[in-house]
C-alpha atoms as a PDB file:
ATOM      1  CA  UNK A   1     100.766  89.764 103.100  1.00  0.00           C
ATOM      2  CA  UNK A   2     102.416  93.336 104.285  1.00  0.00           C
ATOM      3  CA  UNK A   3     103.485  91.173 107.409  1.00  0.00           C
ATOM      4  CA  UNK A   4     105.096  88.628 105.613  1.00  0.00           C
ATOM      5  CA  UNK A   5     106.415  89.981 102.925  1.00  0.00           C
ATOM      6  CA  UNK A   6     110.601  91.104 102.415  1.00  0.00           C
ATOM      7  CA  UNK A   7     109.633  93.026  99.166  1.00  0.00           C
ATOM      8  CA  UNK A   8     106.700  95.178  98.200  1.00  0.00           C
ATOM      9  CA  UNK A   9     106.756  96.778  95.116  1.00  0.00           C
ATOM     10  CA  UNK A  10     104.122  99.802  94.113  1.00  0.00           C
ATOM     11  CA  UNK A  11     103.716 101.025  90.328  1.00  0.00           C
ATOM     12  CA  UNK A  12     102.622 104.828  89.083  1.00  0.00           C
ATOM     13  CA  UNK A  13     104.164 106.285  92.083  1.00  0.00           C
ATOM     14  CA  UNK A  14     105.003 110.262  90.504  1.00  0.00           C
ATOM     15  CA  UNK A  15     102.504 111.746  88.623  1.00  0.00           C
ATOM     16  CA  UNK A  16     101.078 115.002  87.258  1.00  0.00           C
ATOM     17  CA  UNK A  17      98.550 113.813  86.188  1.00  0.00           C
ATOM     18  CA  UNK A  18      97.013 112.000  89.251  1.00  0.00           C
ATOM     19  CA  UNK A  19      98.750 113.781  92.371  1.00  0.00           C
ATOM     20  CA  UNK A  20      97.032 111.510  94.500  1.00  0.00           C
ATOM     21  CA  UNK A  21      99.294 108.762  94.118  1.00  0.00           C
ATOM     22  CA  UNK A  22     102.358 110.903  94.893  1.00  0.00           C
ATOM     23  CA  UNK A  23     100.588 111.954  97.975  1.00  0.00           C
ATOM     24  CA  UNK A  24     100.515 107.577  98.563  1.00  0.00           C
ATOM     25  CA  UNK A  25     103.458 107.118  97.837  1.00  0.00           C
ATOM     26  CA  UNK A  26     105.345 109.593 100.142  1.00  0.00           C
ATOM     27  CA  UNK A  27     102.982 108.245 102.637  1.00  0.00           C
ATOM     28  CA  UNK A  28     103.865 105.014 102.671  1.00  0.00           C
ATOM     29  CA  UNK A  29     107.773 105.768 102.485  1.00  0.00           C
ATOM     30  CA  UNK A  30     106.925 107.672 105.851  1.00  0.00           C
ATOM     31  CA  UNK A  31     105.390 104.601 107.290  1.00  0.00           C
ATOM     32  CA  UNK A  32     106.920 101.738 106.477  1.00  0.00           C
ATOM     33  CA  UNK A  33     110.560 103.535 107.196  1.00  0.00           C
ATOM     34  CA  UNK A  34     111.003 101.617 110.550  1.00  0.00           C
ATOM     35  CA  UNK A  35     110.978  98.427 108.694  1.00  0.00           C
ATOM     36  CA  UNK A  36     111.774  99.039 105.049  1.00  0.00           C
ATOM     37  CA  UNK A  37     114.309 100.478 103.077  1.00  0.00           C
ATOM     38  CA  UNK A  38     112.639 102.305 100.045  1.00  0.00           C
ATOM     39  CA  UNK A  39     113.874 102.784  96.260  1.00  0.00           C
ATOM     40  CA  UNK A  40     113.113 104.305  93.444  1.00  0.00           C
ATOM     41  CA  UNK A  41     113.286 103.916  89.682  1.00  0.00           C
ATOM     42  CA  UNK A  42     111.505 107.256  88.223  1.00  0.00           C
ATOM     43  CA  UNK A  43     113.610 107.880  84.644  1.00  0.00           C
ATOM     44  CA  UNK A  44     111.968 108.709  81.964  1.00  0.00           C
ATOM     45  CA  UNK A  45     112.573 108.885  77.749  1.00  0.00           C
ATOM     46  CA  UNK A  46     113.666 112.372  77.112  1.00  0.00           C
ATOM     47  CA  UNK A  47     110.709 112.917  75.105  1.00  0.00           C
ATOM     48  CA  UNK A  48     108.382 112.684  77.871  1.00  0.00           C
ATOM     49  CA  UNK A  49     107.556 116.184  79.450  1.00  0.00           C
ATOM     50  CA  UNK A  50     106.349 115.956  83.029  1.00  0.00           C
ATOM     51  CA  UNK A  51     106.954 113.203  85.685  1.00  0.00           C
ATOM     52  CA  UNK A  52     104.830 110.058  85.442  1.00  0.00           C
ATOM     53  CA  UNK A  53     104.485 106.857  86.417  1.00  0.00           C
ATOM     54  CA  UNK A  54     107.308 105.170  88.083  1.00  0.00           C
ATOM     55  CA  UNK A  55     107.944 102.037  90.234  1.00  0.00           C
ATOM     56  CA  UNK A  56     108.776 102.137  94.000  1.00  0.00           C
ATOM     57  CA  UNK A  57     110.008  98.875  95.948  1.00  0.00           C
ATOM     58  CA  UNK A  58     110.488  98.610  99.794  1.00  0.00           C
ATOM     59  CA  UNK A  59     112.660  95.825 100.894  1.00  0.00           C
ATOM     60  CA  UNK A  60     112.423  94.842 104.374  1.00  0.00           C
ATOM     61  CA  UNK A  61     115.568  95.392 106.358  1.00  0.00           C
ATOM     62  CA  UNK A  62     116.846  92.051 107.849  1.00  0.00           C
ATOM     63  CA  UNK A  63     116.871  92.963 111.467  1.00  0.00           C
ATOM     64  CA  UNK A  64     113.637  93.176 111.032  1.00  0.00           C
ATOM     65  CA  UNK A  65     113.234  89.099 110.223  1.00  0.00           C
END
């Protein structure tokens, strides 16, 4: 699907408790930059301490199509 798809969206991309998916997710930002554009939605409720979780999306850039 990778090949075909415009938008790819990856959940649990910052987290203390599992760096591992950090690691993934700055990975893939590094990878896909020639034919995505990357965002980020990482807020969390003041009463959370730490950074978890978070959803990433890559869009495809159009020149691309």
């Amino acid at each position: 699907m990778r090949s075909h798809a415009r938008i790819i969206v990856h959940h649990d991309i910052h987290s203390q408790a599992c760096p591992d998916t950090t690691l993934l997710w700055k990975a893939l930002k590094q990878f896909e930059t020639p034919s995505f554009d990357t965002f980020e939605f990482t807020s969390q409720y003041p009463s959370v301490n730490g950074s978890f979780l978070g959803i990433g999306a890559m869009k495809r850039r159009s020149a691309q199509m």
